[in-house]
PDB file of N, CA and C in Angstrom:
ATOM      1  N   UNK A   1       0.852  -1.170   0.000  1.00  0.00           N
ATOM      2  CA  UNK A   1       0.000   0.000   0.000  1.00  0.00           C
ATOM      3  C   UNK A   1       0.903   1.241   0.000  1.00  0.00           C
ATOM      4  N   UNK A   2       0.697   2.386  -0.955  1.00  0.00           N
ATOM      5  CA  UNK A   2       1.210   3.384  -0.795  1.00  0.00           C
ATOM      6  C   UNK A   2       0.970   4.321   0.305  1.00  0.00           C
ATOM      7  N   UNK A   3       1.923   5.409   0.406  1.00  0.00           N
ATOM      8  CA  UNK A   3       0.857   6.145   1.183  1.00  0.00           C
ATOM      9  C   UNK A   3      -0.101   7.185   0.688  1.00  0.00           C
ATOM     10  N   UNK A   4       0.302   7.269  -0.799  1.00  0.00           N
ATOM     11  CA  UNK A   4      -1.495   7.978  -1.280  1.00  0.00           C
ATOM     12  C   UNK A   4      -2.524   7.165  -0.592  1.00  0.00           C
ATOM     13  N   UNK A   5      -2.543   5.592  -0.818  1.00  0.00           N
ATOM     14  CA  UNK A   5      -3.362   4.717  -0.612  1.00  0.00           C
ATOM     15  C   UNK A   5      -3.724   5.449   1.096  1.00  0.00           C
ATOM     16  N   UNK A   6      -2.735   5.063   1.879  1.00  0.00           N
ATOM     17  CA  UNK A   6      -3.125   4.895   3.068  1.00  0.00           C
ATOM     18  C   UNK A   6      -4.031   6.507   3.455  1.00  0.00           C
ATOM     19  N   UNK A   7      -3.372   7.695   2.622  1.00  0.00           N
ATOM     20  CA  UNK A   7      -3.777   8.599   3.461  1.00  0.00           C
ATOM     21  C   UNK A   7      -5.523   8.792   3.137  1.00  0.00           C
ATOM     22  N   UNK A   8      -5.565   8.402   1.647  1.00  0.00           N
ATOM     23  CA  UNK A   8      -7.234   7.770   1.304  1.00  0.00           C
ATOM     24  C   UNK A   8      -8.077   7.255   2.608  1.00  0.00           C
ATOM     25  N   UNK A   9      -7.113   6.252   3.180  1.00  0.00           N
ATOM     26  CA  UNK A   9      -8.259   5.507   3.757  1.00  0.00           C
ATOM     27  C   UNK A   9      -8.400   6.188   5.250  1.00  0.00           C
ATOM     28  N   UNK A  10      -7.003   6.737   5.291  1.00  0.00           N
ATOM     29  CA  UNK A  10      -7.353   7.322   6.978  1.00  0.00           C
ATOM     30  C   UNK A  10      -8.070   8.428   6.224  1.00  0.00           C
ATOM     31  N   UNK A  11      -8.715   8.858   5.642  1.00  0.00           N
ATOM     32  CA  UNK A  11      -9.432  10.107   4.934  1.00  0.00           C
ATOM     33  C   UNK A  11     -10.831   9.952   5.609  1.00  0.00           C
ATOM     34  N   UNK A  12     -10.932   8.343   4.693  1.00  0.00           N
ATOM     35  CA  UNK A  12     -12.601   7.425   4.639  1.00  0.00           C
ATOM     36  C   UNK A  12     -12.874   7.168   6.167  1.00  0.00           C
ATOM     37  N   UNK A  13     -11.808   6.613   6.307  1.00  0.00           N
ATOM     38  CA  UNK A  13     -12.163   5.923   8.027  1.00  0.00           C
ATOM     39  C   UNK A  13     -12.613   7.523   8.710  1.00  0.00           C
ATOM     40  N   UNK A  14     -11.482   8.781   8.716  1.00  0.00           N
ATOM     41  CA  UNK A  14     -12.235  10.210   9.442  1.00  0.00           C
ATOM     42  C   UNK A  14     -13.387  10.583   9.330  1.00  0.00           C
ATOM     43  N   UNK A  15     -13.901  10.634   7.908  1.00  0.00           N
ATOM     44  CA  UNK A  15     -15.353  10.429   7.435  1.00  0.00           C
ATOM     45  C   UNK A  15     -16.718   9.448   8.110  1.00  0.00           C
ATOM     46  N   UNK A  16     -16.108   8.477   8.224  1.00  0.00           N
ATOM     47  CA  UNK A  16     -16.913   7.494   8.821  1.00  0.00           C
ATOM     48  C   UNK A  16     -16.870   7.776  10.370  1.00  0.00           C
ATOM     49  N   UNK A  17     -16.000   7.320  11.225  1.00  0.00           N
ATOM     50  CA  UNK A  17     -16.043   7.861  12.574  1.00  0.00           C
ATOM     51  C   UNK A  17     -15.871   9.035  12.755  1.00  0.00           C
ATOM     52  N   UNK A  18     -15.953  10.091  12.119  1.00  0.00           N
ATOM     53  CA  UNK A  18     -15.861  11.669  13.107  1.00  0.00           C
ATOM     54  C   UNK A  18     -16.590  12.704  12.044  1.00  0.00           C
ATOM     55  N   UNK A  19     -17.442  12.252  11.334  1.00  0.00           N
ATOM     56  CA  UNK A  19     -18.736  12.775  10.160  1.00  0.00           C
ATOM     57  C   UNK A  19     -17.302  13.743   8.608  1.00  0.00           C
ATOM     58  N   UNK A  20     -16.460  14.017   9.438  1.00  0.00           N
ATOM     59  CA  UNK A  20     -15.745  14.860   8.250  1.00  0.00           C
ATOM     60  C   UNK A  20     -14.468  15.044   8.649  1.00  0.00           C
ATOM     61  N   UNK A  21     -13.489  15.141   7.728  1.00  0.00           N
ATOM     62  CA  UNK A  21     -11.970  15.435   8.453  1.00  0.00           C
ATOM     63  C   UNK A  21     -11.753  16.806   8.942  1.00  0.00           C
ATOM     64  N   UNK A  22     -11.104  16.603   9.949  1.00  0.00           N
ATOM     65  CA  UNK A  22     -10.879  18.366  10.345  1.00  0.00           C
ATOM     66  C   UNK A  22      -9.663  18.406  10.829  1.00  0.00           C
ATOM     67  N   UNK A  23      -8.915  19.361  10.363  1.00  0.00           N
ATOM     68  CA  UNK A  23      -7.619  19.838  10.738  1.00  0.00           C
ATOM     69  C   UNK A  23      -7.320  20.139  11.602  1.00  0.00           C
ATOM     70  N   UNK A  24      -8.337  20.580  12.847  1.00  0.00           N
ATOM     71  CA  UNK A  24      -8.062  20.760  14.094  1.00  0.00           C
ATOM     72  C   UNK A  24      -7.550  19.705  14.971  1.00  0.00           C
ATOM     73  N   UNK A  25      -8.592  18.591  14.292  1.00  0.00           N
ATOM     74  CA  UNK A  25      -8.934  17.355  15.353  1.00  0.00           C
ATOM     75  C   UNK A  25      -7.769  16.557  14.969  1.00  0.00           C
ATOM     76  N   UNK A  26      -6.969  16.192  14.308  1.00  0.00           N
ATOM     77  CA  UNK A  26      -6.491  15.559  13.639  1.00  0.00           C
ATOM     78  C   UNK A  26      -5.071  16.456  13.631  1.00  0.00           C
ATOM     79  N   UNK A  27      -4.457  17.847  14.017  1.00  0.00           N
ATOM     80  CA  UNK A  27      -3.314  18.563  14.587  1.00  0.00           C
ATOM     81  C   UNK A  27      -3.497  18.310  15.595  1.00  0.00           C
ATOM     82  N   UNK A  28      -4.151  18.238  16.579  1.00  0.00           N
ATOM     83  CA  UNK A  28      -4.004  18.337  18.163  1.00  0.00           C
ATOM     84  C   UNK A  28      -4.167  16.871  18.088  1.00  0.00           C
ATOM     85  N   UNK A  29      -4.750  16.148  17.834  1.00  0.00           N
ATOM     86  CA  UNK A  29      -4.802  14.519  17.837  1.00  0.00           C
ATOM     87  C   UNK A  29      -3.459  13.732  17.616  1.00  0.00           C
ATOM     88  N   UNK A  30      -2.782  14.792  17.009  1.00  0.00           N
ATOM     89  CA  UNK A  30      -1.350  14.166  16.769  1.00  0.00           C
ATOM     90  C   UNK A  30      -0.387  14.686  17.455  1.00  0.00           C
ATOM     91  N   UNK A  31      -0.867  15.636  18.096  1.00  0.00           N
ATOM     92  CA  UNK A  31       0.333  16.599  19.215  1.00  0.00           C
ATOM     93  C   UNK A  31       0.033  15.676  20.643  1.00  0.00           C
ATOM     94  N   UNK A  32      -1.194  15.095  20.916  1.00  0.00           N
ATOM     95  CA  UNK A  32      -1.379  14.528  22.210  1.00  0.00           C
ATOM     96  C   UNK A  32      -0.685  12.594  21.857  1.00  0.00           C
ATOM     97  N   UNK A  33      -0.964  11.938  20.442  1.00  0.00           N
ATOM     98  CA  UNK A  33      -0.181  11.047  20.623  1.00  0.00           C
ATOM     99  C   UNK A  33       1.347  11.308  20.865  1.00  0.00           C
ATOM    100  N   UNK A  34       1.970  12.102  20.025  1.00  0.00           N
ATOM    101  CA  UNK A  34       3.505  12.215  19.855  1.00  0.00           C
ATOM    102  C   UNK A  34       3.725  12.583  21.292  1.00  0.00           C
ATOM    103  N   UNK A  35       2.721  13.450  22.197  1.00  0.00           N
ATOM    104  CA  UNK A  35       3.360  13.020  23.579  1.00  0.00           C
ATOM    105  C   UNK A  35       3.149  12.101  24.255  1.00  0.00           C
ATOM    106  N   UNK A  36       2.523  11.054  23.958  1.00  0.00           N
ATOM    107  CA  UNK A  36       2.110   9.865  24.663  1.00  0.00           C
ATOM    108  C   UNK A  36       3.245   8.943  24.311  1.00  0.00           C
ATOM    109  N   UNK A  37       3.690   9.137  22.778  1.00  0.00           N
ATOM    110  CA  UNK A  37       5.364   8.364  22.580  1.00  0.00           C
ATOM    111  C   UNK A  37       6.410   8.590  23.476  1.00  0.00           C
ATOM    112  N   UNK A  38       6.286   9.881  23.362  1.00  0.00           N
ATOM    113  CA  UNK A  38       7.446  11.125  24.389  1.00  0.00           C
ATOM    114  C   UNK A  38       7.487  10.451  25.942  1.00  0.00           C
ATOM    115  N   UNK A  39       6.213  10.149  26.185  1.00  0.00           N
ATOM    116  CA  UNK A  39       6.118   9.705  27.937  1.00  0.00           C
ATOM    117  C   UNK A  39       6.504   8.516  27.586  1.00  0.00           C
ATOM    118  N   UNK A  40       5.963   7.668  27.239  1.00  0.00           N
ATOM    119  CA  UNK A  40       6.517   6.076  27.163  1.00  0.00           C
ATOM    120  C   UNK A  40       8.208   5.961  26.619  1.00  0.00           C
ATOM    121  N   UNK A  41       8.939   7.148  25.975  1.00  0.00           N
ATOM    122  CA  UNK A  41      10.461   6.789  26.162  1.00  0.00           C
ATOM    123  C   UNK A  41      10.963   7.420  27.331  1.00  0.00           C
ATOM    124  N   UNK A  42      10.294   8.553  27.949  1.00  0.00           N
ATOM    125  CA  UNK A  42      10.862   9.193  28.876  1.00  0.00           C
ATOM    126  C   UNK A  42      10.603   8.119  30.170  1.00  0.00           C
ATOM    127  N   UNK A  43       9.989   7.433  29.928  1.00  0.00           N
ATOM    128  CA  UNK A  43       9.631   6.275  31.010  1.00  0.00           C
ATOM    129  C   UNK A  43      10.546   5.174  31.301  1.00  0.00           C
ATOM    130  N   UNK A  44      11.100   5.137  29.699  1.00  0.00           N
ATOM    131  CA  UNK A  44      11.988   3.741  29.345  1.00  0.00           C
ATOM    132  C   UNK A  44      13.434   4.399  30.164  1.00  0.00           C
ATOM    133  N   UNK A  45      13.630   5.658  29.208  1.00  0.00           N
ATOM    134  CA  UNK A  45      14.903   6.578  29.658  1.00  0.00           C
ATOM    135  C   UNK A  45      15.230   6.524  30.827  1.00  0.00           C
ATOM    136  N   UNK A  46      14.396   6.679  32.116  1.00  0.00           N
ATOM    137  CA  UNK A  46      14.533   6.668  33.705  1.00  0.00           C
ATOM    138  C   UNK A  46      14.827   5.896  33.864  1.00  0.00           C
ATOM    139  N   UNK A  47      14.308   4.226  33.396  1.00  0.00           N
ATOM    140  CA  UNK A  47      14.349   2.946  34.281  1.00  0.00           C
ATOM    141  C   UNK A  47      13.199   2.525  34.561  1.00  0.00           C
ATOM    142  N   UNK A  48      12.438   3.183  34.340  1.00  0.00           N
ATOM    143  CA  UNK A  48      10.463   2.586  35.049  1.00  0.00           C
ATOM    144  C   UNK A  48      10.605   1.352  34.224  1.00  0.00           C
ATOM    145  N   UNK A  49      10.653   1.612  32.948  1.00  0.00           N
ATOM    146  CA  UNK A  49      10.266   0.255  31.844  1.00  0.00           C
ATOM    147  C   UNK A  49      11.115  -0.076  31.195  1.00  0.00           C
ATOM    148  N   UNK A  50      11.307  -1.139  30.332  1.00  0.00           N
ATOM    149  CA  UNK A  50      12.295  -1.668  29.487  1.00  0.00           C
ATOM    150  C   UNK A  50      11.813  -1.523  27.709  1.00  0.00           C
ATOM    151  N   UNK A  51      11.905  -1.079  26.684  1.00  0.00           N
ATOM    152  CA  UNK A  51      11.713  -1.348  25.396  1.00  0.00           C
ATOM    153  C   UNK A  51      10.937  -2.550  25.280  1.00  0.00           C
ATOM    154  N   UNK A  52      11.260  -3.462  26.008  1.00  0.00           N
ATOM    155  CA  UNK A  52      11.136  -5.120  25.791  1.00  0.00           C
ATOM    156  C   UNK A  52       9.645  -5.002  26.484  1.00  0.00           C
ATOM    157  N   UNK A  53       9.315  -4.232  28.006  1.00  0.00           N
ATOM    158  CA  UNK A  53       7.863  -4.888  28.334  1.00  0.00           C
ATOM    159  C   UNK A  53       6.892  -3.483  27.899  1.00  0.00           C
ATOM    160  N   UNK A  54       7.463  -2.756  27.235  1.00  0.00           N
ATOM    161  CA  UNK A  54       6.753  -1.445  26.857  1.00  0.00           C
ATOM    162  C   UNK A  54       6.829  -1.509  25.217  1.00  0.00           C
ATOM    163  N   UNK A  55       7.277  -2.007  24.782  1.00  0.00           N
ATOM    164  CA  UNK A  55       7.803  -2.042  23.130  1.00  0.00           C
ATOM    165  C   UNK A  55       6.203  -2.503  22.364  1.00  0.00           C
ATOM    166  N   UNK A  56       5.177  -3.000  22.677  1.00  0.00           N
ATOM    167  CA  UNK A  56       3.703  -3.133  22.572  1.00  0.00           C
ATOM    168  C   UNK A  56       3.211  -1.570  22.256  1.00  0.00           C
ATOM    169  N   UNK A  57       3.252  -1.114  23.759  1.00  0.00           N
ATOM    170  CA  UNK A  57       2.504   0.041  23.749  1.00  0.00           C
ATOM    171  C   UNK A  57       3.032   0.993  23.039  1.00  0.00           C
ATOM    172  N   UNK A  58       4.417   1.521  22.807  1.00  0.00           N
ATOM    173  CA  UNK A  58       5.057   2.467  21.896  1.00  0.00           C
ATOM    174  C   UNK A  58       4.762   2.084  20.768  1.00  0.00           C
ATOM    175  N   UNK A  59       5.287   0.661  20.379  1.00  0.00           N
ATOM    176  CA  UNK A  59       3.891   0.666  18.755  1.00  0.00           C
ATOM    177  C   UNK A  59       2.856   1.355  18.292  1.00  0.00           C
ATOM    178  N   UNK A  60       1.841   1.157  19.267  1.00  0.00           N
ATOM    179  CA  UNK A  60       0.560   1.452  19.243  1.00  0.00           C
ATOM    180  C   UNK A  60       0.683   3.068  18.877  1.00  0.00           C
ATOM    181  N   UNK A  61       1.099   3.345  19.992  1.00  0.00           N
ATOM    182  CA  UNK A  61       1.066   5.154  20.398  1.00  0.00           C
ATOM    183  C   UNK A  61       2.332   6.167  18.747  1.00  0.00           C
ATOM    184  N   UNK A  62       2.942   5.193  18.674  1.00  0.00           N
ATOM    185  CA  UNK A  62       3.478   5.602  17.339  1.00  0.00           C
ATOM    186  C   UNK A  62       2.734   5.493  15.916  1.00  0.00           C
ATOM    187  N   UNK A  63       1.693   4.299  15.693  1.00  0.00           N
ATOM    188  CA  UNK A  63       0.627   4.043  14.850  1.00  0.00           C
ATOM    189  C   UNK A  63      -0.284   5.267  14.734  1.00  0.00           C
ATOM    190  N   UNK A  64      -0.727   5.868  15.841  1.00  0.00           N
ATOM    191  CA  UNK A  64      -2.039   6.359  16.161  1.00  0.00           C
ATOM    192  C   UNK A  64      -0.917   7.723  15.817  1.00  0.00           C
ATOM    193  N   UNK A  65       0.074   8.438  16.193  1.00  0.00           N
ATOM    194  CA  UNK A  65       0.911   9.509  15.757  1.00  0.00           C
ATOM    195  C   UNK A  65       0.896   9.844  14.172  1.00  0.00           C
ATOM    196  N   UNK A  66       1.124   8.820  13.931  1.00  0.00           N
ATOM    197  CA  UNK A  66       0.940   8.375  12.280  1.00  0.00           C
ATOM    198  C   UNK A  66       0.080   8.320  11.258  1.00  0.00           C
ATOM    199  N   UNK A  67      -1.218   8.053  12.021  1.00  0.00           N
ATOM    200  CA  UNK A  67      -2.422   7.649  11.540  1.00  0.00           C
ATOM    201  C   UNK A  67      -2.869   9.275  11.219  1.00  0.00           C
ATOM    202  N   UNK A  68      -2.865   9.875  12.558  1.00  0.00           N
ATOM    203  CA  UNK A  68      -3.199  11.498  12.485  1.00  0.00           C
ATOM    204  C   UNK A  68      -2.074  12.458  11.418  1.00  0.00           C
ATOM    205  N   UNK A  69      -0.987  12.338  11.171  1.00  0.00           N
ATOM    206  CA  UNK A  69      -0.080  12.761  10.423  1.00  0.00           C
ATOM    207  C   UNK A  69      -0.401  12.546   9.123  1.00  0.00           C
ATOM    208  N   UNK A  70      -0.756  10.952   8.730  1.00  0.00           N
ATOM    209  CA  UNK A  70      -1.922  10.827   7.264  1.00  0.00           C
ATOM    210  C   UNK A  70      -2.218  11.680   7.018  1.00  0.00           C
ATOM    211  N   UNK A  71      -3.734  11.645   7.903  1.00  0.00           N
ATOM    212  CA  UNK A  71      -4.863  12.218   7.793  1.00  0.00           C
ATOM    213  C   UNK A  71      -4.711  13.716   7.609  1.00  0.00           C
ATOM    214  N   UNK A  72      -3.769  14.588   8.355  1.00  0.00           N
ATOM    215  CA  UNK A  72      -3.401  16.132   7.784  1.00  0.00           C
ATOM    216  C   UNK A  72      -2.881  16.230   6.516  1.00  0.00           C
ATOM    217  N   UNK A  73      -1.953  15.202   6.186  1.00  0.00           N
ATOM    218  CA  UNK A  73      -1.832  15.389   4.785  1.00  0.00           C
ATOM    219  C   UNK A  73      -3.060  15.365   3.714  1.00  0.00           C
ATOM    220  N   UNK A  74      -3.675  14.642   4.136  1.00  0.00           N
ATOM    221  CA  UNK A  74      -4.652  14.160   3.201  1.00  0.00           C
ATOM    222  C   UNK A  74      -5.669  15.616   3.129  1.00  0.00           C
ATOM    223  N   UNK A  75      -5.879  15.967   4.276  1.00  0.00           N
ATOM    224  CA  UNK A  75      -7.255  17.463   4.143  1.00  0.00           C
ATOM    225  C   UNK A  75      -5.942  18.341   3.747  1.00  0.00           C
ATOM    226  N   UNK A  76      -4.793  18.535   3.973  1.00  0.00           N
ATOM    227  CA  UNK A  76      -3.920  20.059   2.500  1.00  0.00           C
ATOM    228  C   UNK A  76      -3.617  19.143   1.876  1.00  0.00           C
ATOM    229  N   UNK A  77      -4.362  17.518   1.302  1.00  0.00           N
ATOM    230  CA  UNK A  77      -3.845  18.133  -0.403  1.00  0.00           C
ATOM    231  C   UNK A  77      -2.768  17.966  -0.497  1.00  0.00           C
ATOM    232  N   UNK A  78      -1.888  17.161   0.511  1.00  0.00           N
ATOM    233  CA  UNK A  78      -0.330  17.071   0.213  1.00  0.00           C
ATOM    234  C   UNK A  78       0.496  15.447  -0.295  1.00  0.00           C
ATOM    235  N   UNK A  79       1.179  15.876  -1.307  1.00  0.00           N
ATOM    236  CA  UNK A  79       1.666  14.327  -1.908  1.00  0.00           C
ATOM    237  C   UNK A  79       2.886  14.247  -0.610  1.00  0.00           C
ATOM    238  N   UNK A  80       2.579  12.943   0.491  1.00  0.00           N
ATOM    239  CA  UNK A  80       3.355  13.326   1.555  1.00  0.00           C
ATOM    240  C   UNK A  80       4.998  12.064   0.500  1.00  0.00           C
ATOM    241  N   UNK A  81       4.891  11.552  -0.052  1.00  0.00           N
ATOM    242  CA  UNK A  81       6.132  10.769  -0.685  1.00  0.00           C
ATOM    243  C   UNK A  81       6.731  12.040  -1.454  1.00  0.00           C
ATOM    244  N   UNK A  82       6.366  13.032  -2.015  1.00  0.00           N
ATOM    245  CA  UNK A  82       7.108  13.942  -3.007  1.00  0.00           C
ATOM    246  C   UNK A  82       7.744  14.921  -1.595  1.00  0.00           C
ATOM    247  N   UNK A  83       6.757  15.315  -0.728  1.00  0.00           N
ATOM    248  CA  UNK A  83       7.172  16.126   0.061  1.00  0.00           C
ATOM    249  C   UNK A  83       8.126  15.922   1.019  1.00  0.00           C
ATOM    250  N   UNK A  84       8.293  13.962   1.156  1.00  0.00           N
ATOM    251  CA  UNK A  84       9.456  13.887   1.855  1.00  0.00           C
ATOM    252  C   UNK A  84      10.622  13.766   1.223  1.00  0.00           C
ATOM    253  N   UNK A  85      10.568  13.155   0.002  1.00  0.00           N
ATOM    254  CA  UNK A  85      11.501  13.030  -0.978  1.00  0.00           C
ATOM    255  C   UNK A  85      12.383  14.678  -1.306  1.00  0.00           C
ATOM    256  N   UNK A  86      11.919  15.834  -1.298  1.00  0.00           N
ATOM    257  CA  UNK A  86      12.109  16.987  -1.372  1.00  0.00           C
ATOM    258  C   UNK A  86      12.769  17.983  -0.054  1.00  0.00           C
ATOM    259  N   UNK A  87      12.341  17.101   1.005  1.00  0.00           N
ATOM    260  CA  UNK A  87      12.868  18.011   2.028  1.00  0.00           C
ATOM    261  C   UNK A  87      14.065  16.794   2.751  1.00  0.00           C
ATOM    262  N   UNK A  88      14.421  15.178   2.170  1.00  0.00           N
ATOM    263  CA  UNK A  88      15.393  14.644   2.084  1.00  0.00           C
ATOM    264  C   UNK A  88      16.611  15.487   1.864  1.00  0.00           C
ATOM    265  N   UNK A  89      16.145  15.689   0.425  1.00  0.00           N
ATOM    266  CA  UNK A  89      17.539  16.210  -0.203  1.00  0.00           C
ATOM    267  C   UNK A  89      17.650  17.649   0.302  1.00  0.00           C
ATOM    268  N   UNK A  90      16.812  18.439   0.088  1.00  0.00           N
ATOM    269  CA  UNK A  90      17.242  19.752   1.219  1.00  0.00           C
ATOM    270  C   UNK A  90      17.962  19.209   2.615  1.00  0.00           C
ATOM    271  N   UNK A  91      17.473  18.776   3.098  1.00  0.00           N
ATOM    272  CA  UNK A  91      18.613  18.100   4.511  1.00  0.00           C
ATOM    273  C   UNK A  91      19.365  17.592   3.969  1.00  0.00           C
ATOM    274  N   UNK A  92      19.960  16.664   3.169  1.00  0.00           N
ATOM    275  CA  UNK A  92      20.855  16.493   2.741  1.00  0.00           C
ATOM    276  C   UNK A  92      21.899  17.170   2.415  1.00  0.00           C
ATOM    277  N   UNK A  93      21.649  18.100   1.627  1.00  0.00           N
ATOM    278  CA  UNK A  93      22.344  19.267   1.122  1.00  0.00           C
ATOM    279  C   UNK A  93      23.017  20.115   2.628  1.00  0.00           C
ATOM    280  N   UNK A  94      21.936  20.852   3.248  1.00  0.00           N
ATOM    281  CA  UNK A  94      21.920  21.283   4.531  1.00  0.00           C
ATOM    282  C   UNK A  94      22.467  20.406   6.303  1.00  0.00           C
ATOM    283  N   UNK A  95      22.623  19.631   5.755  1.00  0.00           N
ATOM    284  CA  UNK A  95      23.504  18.556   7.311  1.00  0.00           C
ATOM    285  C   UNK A  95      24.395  18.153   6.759  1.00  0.00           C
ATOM    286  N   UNK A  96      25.223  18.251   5.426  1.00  0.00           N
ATOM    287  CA  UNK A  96      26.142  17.422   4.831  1.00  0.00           C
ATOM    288  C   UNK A  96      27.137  18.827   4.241  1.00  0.00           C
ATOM    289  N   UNK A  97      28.148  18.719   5.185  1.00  0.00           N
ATOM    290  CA  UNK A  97      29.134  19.998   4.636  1.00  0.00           C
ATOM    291  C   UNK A  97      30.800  18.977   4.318  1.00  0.00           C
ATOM    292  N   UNK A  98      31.089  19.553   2.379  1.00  0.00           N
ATOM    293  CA  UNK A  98      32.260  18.992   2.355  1.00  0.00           C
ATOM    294  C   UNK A  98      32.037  17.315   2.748  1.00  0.00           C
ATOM    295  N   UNK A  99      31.060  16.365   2.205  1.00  0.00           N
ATOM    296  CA  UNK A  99      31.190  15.174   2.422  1.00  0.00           C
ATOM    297  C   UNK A  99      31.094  14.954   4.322  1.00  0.00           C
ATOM    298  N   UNK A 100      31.114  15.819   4.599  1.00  0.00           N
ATOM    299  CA  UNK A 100      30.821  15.372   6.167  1.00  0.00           C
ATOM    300  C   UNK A 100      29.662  15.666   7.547  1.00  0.00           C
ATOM    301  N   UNK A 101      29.280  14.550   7.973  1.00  0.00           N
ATOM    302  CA  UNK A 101      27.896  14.909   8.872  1.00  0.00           C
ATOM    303  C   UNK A 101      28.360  16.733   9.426  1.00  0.00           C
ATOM    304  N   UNK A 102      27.298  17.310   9.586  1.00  0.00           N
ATOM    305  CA  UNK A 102      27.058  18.042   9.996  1.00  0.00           C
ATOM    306  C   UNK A 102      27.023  17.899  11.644  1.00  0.00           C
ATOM    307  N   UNK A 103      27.528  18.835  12.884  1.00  0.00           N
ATOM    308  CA  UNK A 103      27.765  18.667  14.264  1.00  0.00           C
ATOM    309  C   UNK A 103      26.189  19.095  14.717  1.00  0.00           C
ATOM    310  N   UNK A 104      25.952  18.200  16.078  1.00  0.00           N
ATOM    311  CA  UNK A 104      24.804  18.700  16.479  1.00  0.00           C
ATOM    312  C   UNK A 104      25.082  19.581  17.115  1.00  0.00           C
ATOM    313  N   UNK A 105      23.876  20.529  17.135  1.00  0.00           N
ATOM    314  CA  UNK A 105      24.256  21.646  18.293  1.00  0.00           C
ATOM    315  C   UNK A 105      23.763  22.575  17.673  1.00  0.00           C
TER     316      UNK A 105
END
């Protein structure tokens, strides 16, 4: 499945469970999973959990991050394979000085 395909269907599925896609629901829907990822590594990071008995639930919570990230592409209308393909090579260009990684910081 592409992800034209996929962002179609998370389109249909928004349609079906939430009457219409909305950009609101579906930006903030993806700002509250990506912190629900954020807590479950910051969890791992301390010591509470291991990758291994939490590695289930970060799936999940990364799916559902994803699912909403579709779905914004899909209401602007955006070819998200051209748009990553395009801002690749801009980073590329831009983190790569003289053949060499670019320093963080």
């Amino acid at each position: 499945m592409t992800l034209s395909e996929m962002i179609d269907e998370c389109i249909a599925d928004s349609e079906k469970w939430f009457d219409s896609p909305d950009l609101v629901h579906h930006a903030l829907g993806m700002c509250g999973e990506a912190g629900e990822v954020a807590n479950i590594v910051k969890k791992i990071d301390r010591g509470d959990f291991n990758l291994a008995e939490t590695g289930s639930e970060l799936k999940k919570e990364v799916a559902d991050t994803f699912i909403y990230l579709l779905n914004i592409a899909g209401i602007i209308g955006m070819d998200l394979e051209k748009e990553y393909r395009d801002k690749r090579a801009f980073n590329d260009v831009r983190f790569t000085h003289n053949g060499k990684k670019a320093k963080h910081g």
